[in-house]
C-alpha atoms as a PDB file:
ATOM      1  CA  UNK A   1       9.215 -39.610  16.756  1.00  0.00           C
ATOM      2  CA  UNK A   2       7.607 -42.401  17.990  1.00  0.00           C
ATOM      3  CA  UNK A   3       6.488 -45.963  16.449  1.00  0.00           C
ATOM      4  CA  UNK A   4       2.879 -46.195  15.033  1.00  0.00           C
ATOM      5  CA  UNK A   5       3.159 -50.214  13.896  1.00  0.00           C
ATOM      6  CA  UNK A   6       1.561 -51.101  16.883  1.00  0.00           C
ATOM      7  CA  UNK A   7      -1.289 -49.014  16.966  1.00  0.00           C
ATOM      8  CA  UNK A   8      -4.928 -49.962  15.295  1.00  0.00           C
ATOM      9  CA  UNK A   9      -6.270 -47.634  12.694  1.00  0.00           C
ATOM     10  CA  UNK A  10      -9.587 -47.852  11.652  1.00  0.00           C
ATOM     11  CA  UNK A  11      -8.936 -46.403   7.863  1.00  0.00           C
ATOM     12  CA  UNK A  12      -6.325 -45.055   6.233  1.00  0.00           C
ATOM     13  CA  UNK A  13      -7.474 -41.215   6.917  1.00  0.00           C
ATOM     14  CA  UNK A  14      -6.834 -41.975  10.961  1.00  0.00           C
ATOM     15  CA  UNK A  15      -3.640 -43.320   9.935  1.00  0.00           C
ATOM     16  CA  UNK A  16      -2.594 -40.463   8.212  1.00  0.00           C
ATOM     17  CA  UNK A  17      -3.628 -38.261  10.339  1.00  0.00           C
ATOM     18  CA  UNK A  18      -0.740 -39.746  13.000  1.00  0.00           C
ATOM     19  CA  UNK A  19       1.381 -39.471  10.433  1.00  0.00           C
ATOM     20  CA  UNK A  20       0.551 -35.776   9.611  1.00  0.00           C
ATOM     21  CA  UNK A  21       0.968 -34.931  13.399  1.00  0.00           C
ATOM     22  CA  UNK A  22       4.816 -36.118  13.334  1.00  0.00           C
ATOM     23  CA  UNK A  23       4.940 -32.713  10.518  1.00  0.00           C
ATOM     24  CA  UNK A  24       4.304 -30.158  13.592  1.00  0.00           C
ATOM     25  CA  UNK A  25       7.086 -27.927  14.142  1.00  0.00           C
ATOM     26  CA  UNK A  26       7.439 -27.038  17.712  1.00  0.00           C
ATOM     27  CA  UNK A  27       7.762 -24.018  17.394  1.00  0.00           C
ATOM     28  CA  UNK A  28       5.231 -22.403  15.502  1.00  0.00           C
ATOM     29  CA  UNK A  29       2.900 -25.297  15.082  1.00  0.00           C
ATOM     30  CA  UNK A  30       2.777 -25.198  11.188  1.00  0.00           C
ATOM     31  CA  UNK A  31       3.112 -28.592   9.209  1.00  0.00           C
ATOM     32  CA  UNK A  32       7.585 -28.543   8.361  1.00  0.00           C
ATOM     33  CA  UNK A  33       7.921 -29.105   4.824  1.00  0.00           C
ATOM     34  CA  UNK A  34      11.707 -30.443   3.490  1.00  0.00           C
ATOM     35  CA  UNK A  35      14.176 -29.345   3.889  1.00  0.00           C
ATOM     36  CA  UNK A  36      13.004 -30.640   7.881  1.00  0.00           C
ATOM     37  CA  UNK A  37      15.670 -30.079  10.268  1.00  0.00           C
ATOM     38  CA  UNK A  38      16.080 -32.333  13.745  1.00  0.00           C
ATOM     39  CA  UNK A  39      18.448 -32.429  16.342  1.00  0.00           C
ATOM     40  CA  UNK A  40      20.867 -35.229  17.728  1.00  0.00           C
ATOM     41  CA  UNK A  41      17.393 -36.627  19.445  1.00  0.00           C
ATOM     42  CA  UNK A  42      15.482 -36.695  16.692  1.00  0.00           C
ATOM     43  CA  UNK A  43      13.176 -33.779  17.402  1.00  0.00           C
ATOM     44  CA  UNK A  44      11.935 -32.141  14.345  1.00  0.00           C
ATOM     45  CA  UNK A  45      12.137 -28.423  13.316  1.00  0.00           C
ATOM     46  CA  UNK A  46      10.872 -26.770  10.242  1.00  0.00           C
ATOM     47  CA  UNK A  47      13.144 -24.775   8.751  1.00  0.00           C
ATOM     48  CA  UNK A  48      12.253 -21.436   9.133  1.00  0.00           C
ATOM     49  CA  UNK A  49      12.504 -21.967  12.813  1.00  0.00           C
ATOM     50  CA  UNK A  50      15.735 -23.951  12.708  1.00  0.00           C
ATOM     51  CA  UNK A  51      16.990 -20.691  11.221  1.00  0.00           C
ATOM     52  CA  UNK A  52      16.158 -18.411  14.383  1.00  0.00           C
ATOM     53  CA  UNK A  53      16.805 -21.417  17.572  1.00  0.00           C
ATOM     54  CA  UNK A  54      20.363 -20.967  18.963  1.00  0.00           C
ATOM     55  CA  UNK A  55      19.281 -25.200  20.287  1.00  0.00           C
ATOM     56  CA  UNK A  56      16.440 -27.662  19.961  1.00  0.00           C
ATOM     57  CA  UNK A  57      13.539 -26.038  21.374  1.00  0.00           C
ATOM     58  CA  UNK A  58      12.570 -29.542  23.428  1.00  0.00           C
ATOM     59  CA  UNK A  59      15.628 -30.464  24.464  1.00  0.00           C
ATOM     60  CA  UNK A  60      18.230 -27.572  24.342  1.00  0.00           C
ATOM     61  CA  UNK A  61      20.428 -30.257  22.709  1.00  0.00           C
ATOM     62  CA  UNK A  62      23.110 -27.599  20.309  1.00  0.00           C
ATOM     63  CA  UNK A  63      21.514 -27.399  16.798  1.00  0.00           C
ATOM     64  CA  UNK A  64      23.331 -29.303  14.332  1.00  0.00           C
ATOM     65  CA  UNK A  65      22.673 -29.637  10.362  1.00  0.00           C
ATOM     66  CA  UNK A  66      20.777 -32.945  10.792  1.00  0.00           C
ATOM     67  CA  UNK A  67      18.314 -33.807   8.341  1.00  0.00           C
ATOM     68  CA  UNK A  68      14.777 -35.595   8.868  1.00  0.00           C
ATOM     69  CA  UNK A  69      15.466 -37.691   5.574  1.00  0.00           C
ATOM     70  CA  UNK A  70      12.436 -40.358   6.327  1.00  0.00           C
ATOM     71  CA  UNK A  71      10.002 -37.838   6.900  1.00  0.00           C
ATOM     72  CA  UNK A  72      10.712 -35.297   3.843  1.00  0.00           C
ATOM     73  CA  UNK A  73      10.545 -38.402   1.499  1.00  0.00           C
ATOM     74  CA  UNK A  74       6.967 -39.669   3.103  1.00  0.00           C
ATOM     75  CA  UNK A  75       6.318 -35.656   2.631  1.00  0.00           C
ATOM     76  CA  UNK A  76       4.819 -36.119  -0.899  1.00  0.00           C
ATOM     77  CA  UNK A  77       2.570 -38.906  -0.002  1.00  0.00           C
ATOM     78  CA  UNK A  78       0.423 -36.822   2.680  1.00  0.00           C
ATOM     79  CA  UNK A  79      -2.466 -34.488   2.905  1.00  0.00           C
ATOM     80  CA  UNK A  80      -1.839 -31.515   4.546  1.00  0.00           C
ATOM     81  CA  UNK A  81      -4.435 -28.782   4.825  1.00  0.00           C
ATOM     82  CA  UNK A  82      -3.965 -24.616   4.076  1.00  0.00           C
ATOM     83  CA  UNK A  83      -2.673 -22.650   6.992  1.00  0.00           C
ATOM     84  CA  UNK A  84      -5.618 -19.908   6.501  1.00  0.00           C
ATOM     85  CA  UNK A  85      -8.276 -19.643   8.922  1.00  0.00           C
ATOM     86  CA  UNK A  86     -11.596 -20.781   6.662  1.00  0.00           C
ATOM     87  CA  UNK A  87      -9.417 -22.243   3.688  1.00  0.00           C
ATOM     88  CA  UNK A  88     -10.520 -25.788   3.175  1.00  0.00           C
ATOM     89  CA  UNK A  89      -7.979 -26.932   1.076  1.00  0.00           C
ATOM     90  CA  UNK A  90      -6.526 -29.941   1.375  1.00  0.00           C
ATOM     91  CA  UNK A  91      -3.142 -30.910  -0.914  1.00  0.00           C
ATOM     92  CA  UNK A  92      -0.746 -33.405  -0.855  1.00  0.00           C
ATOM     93  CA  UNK A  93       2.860 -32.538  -0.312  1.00  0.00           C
ATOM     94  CA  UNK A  94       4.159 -28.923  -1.989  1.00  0.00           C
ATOM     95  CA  UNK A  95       0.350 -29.015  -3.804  1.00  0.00           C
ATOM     96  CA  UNK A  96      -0.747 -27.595  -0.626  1.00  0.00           C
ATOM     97  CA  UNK A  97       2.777 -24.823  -0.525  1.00  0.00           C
ATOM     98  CA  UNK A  98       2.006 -24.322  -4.312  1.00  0.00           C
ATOM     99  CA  UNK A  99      -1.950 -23.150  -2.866  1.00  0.00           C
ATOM    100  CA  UNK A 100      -0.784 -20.844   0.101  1.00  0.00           C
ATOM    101  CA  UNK A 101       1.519 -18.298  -2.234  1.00  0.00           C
ATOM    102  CA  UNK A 102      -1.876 -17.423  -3.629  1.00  0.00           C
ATOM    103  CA  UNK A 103      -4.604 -18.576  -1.011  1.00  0.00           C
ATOM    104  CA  UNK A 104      -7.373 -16.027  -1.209  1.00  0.00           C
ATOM    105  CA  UNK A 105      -7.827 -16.455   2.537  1.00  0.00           C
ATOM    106  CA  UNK A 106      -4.092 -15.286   3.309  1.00  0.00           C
ATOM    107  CA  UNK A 107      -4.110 -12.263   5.384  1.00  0.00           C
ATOM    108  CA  UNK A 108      -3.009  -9.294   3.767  1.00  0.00           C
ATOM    109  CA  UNK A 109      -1.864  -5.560   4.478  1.00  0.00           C
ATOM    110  CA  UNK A 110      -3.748  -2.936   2.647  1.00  0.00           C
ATOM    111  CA  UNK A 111      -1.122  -1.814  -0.012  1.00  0.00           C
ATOM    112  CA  UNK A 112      -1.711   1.922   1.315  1.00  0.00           C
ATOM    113  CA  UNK A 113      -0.800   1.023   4.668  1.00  0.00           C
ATOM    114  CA  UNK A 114       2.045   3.674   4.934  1.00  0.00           C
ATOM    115  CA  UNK A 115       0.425   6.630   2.829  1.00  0.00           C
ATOM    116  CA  UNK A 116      -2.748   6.922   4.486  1.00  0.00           C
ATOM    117  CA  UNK A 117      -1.953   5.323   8.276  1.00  0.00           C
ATOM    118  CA  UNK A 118      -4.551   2.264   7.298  1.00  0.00           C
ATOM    119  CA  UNK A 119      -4.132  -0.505   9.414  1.00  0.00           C
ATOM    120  CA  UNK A 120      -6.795  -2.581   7.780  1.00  0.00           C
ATOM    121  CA  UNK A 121      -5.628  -6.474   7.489  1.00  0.00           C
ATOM    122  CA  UNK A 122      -7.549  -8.694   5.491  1.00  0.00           C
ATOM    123  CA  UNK A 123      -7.715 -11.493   3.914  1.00  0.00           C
ATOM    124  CA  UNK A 124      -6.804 -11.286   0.396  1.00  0.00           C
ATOM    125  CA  UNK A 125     -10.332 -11.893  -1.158  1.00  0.00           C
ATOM    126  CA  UNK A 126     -11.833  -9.322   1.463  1.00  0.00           C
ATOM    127  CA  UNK A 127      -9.075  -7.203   0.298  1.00  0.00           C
ATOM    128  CA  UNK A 128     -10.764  -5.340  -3.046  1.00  0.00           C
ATOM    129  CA  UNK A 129     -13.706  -4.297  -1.238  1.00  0.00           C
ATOM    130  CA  UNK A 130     -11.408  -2.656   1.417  1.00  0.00           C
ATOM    131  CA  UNK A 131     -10.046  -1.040  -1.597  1.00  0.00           C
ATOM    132  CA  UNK A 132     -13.404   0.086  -3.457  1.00  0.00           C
ATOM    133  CA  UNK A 133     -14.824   1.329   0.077  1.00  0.00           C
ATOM    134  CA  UNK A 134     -11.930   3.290   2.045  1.00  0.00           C
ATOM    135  CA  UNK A 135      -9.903   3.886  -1.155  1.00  0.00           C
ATOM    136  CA  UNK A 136     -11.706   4.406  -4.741  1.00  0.00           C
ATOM    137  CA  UNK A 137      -9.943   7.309  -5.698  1.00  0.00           C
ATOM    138  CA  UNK A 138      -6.303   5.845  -5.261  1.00  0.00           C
ATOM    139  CA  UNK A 139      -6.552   2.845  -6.946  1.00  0.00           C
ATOM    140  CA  UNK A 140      -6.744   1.942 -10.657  1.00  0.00           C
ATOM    141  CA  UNK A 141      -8.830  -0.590 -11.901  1.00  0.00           C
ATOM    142  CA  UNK A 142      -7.493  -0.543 -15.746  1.00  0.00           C
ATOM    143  CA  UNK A 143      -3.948  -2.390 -16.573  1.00  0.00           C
ATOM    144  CA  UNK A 144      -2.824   1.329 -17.924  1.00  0.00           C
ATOM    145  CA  UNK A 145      -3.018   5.031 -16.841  1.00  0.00           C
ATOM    146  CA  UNK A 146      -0.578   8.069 -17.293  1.00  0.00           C
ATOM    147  CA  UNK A 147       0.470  10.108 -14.513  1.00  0.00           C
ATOM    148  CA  UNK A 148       2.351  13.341 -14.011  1.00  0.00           C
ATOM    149  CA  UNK A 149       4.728  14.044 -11.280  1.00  0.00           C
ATOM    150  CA  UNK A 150       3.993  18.128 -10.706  1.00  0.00           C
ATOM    151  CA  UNK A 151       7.074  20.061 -10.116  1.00  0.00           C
ATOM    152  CA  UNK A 152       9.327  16.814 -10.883  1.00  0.00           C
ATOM    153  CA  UNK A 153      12.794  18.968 -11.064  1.00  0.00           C
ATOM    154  CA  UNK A 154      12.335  21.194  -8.320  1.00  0.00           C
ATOM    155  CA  UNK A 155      11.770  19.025  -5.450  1.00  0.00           C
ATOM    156  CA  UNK A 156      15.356  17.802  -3.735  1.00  0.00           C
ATOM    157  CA  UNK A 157      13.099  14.391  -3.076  1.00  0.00           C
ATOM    158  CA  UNK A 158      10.245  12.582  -3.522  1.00  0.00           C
ATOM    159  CA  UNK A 159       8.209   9.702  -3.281  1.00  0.00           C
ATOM    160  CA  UNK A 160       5.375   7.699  -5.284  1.00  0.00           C
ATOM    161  CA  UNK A 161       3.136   5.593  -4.599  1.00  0.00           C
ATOM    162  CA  UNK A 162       0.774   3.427  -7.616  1.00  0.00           C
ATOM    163  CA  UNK A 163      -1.478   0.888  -6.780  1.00  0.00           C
ATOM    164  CA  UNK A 164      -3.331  -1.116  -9.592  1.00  0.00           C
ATOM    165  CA  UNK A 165      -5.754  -3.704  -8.970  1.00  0.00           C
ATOM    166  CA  UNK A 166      -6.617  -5.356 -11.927  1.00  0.00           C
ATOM    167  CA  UNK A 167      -7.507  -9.085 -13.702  1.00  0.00           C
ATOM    168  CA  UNK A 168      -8.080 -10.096  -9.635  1.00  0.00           C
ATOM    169  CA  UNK A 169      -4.821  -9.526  -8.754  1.00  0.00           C
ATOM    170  CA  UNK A 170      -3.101  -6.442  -7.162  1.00  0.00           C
ATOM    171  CA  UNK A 171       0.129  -4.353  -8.621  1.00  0.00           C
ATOM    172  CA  UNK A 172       1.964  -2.028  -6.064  1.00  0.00           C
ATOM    173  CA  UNK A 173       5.061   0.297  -7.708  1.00  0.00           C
ATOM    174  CA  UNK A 174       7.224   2.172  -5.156  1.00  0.00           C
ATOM    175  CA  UNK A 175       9.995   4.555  -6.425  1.00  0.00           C
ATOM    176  CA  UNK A 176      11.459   7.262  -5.392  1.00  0.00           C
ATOM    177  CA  UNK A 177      14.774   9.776  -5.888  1.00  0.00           C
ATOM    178  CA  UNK A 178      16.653  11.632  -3.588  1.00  0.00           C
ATOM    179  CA  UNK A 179      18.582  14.455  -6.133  1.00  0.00           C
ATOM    180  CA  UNK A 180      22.125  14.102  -4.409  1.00  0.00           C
ATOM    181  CA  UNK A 181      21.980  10.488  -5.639  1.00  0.00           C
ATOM    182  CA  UNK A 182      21.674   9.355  -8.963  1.00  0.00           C
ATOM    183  CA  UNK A 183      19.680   6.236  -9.114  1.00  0.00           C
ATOM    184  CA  UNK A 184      16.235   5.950  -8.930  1.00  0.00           C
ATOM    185  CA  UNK A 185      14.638   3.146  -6.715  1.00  0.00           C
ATOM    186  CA  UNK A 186      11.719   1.698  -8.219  1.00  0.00           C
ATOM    187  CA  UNK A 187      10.358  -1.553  -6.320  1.00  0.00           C
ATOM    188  CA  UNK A 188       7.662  -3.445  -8.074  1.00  0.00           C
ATOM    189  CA  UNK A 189       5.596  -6.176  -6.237  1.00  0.00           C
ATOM    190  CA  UNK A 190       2.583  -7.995  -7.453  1.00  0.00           C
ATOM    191  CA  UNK A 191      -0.299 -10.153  -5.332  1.00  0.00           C
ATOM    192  CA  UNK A 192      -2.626 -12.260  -6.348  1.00  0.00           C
ATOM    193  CA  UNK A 193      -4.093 -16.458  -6.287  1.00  0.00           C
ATOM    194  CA  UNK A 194      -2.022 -18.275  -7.428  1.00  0.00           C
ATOM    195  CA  UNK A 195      -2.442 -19.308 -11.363  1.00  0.00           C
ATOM    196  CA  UNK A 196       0.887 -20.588 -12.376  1.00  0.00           C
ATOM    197  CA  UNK A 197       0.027 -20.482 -16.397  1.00  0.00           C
ATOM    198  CA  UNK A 198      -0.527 -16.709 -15.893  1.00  0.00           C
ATOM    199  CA  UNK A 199       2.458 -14.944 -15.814  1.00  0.00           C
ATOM    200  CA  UNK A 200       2.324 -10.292 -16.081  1.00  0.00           C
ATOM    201  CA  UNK A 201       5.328  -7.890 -17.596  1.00  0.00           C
ATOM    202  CA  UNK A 202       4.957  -4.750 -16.991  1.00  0.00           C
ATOM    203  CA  UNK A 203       5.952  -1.212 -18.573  1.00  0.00           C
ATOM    204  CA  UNK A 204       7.088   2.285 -17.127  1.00  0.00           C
ATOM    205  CA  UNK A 205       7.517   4.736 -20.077  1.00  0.00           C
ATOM    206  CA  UNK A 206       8.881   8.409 -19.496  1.00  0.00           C
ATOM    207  CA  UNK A 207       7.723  11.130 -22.124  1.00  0.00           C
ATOM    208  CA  UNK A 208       9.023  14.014 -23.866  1.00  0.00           C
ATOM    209  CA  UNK A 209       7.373  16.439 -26.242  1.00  0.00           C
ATOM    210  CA  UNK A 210       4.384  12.910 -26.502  1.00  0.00           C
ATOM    211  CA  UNK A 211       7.581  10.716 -28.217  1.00  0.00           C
ATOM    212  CA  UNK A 212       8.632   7.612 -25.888  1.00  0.00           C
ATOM    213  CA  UNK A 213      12.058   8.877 -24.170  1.00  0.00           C
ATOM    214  CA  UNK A 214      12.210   6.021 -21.432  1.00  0.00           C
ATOM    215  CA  UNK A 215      10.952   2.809 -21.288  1.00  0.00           C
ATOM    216  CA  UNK A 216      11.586   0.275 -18.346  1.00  0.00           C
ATOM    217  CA  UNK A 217      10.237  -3.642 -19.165  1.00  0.00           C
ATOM    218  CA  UNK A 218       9.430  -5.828 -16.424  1.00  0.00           C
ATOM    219  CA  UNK A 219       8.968  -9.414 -15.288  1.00  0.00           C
ATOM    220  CA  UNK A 220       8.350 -10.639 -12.319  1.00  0.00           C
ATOM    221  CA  UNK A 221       9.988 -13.530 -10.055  1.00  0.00           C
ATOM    222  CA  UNK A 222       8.846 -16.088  -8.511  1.00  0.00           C
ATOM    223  CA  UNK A 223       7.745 -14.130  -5.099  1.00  0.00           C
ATOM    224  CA  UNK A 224       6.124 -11.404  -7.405  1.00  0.00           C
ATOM    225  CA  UNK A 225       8.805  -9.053  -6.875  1.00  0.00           C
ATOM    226  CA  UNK A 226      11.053  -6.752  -8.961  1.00  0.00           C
ATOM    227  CA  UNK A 227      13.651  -4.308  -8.057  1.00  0.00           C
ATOM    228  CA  UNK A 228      15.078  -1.830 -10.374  1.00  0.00           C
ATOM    229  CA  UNK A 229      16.973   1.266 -10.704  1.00  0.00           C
ATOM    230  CA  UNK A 230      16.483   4.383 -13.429  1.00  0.00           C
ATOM    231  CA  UNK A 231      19.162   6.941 -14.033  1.00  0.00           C
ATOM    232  CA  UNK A 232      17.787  10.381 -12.178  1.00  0.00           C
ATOM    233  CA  UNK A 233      19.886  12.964 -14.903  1.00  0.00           C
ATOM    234  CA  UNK A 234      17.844  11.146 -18.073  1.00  0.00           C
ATOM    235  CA  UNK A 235      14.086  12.005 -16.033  1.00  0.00           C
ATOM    236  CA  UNK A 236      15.447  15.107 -15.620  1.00  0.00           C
ATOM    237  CA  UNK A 237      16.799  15.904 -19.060  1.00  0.00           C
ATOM    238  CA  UNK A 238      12.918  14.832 -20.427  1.00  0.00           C
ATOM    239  CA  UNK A 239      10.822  17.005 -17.990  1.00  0.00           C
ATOM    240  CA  UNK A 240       8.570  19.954 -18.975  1.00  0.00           C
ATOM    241  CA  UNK A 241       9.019  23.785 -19.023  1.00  0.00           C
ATOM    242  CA  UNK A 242       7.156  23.491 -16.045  1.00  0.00           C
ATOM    243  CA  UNK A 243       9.251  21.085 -14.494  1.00  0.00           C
ATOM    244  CA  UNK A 244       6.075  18.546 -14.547  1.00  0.00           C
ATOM    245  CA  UNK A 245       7.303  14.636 -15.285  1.00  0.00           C
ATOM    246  CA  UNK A 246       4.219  12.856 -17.536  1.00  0.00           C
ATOM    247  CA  UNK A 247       4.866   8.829 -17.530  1.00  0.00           C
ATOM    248  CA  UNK A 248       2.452   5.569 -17.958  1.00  0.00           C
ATOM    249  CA  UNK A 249       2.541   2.588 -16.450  1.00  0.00           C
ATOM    250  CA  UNK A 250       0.397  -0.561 -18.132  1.00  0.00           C
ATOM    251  CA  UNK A 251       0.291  -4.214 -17.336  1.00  0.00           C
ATOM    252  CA  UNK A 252       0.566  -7.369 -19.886  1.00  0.00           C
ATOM    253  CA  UNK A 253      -0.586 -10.591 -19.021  1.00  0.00           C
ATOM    254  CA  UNK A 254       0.159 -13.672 -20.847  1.00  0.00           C
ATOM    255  CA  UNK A 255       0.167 -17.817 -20.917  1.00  0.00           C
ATOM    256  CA  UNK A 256       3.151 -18.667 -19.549  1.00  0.00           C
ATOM    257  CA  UNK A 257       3.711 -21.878 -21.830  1.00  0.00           C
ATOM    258  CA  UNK A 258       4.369 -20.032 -25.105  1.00  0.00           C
ATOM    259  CA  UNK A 259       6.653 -17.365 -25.966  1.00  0.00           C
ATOM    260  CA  UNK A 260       5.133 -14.153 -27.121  1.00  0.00           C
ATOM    261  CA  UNK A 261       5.736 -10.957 -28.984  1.00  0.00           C
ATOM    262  CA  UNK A 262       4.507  -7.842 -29.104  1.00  0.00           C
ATOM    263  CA  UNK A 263       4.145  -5.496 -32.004  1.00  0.00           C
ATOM    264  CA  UNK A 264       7.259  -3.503 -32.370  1.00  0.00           C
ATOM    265  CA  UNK A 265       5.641   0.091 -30.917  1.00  0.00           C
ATOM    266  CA  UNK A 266       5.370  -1.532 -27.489  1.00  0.00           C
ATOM    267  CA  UNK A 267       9.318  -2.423 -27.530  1.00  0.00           C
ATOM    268  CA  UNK A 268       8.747  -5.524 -25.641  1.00  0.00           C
ATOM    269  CA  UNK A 269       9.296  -9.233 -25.570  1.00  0.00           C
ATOM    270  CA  UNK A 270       7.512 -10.874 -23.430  1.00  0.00           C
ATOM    271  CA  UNK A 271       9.050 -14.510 -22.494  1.00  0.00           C
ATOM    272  CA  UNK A 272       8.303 -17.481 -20.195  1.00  0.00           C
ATOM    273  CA  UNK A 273       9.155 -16.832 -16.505  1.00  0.00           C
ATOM    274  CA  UNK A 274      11.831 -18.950 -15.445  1.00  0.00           C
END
């Protein structure tokens, strides 16, 4: 790192600017946020990066767990702008790493990627036009819809797919069963801007006869993920002479400052995220 009390600035933005520079990773040439890693010489490394070097990637010095203390403290009191191409946001500190979870410029893989070969990578604002354009009829634009999985009992495995794009901000669910197992993989991930006072539970109910059998609540984490598992014998047990499977799936949103209940029907309690 070298000095900059001997330099002239003409304002404080040139200044900071300098400052912002001594951020770059050299690596991958994004802006290190704390923890910030160095080696014996001082050489910075964010720590992503410090995570996959074997050495210091300037001087091949051996990587040690050395921390940039002075710089992750004067962290805070800088601007740093988004990493998206066209995003002109500028934050200070974790403001701006609190903006690029949910920058609508972020590229992003079209949820169908794997089911219908679509390479299509946009970013995330562009991505709901992809949607309405190459896939309409495989997307659902209400936060509920019930499905049935034909000839649910016969098959020895299967796969599903549900994608639901709705109040701006896109649901995927993944599950799928293998019959010489008896779990039942369901992954959940959700992707949206970021609005950190709206937080989403979600239902999966399983019926029988039109009476609630199974129901599956579900909040998400910080990353907008959630994994579960569902016992394969109790889908079974509640499938149709035909062997059909008829389930729902609906999304909740809420304020994530208050506590809230629903009405006892719904069997669910929705709660701050923690």
């Amino acid at each position: 790192m070298y000095s900059l009390c001997n330099q002239n600035f003409d304002d404080g933005r040139e200044l900071e600017e300098k400052v912002r520079k001594e951020f770059e990773c050299p690596v991958c040439a994004e802006y290190a946020a704390p923890p910030i890693f160095m080696c014996p010489n001082s050489h910075i490394i964010c720590a992503r990066c410090w995570q996959l070097c074997p050495s210091c990637p300037i001087c091949r010095a051996n990587k040690i767990k050395s921390r940039a203390y002075t710089l992750e403290r004067i962290h805070t009191f800088i601007s740093f702008p988004c990493k998206f191409e066209n995003c002109t946001f500028l934050g200070q500190g974790f403001e701006t790493l609190s903006h690029e979870k949910g920058c609508e410029y972020a590229p992003t893989r079209c949820p169908l990627a794997d089911n219908f070969q679509c390479t299509v990578i946009s970013p995330y604002k562009d991505l709901h036009t992809h949607l309405k354009e190459k896939h309409y009829e495989n997307v659902y634009y209400t936060k509920s819809a019930n499905f049935v999985a034909k000839k649910f009992s016969e098959k020895c495995r299967n796969e599903f797919v549900i994608v639901f794009y709705y109040n701006d901000t896109l649901f995927q669910l993944k599950w799928k069963y293998d019959q010489n197992f008896p779990a039942v993989r369901c992954i959940l991930s959700k992707t949206s801007p970021y609005h950190p006072q709206c937080g989403y539970a979600c239902k999966l109910k399983f019926y029988q006869k039109d009476s609630i059998h199974v129901t599956r609540r579900v909040t998400f984490k910080a990353n907008g993920l959630a994994e579960f598992c569902l016992f394969l014998p109790d889908l079974l047990e509640i499938t149709t002479a035909e062997g059909d499977l008829i389930y729902s799936f609906e999304i909740h949103s809420y304020d994530t400052r208050y506590r809230l209940r629903l009405n006892e029907s719904d069997y669910i309690t929705i709660t701050k995220e923690e």
